[in-house]
Protein backbone atom coordinates (compact mmCIF):
# COMPACT_ATOMS: atom_id res chain seq x y z
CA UNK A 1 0.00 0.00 0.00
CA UNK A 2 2.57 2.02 1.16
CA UNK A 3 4.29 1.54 -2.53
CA UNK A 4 1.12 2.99 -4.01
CA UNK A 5 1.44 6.12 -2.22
CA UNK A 6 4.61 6.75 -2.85
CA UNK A 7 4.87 6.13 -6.44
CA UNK A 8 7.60 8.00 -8.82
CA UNK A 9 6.90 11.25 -11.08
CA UNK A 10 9.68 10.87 -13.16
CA UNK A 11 12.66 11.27 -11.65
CA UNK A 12 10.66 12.81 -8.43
CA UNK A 13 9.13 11.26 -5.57
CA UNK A 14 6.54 12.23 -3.31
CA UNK A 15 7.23 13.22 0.35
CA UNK A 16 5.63 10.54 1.85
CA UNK A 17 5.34 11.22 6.39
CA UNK A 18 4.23 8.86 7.93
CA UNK A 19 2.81 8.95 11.69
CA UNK A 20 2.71 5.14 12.94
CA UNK A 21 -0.23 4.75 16.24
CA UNK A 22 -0.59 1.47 17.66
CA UNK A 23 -3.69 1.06 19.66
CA UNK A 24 -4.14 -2.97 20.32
CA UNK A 25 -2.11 -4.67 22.66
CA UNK A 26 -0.64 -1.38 24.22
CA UNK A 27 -1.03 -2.53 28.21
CA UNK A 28 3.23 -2.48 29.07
CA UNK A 29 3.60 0.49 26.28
CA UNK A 30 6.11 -1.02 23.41
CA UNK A 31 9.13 -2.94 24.16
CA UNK A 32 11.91 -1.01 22.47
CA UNK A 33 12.22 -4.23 19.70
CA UNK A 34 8.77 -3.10 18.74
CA UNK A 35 9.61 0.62 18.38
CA UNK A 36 12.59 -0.56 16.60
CA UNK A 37 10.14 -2.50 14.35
CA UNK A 38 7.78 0.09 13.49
CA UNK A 39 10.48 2.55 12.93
CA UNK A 40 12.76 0.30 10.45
CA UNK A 41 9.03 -0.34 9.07
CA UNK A 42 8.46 3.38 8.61
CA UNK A 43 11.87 4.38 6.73
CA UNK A 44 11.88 1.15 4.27
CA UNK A 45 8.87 2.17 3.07
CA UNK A 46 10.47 5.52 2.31
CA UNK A 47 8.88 7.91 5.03
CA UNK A 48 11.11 11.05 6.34
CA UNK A 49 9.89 11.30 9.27
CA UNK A 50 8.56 8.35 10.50
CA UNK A 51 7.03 9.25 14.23
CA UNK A 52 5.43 6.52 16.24
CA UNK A 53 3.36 8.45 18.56
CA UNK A 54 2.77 6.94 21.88
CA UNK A 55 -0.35 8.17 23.18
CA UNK A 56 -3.19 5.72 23.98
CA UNK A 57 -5.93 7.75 22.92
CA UNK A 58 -7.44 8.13 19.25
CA UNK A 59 -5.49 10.91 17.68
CA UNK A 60 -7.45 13.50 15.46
CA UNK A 61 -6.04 15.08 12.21
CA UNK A 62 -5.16 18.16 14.03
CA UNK A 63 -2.95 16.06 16.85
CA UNK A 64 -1.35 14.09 13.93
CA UNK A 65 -0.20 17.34 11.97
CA UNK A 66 0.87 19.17 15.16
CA UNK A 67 3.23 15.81 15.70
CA UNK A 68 4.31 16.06 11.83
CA UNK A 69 5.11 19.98 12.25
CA UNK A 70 7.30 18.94 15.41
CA UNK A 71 9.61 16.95 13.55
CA UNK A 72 10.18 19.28 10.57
């Protein structure tokens, strides 16, 4: 899917940010193997900046781009 998003214009590629929000399983908080995981997930799909945001409630659009405009 990720692929599909991304996908070449010529020699250009799309900016692709991606914001990562596990919500299952989330008792202990994530190990930091499974941080690792999403991370290494994140960047081989191409995404500058990958975040994994830790909070354990829904995030709306707003909190997601306020997380994106931190890292930039």
């Amino acid at each position: 899917m990720l692929r599909d998003v991304n996908d070449r214009v010529g020699i250009f590629s799309r900016n692709l940010q991606l914001v990562i929000h596990p919500m299952e399983m989330m008792e202990n908080g994530l190990s930091s193997v499974e941080r690792r995981a999403f991370l290494d997930l994140g960047e081989h799909a191409g995404a500058k900046p990958v975040i994994l945001a830790d909070s354990r409630e829904e995030l709306n659009d707003a909190q997601i781009l306020d997380l994106l405009s931190e890292r930039q």
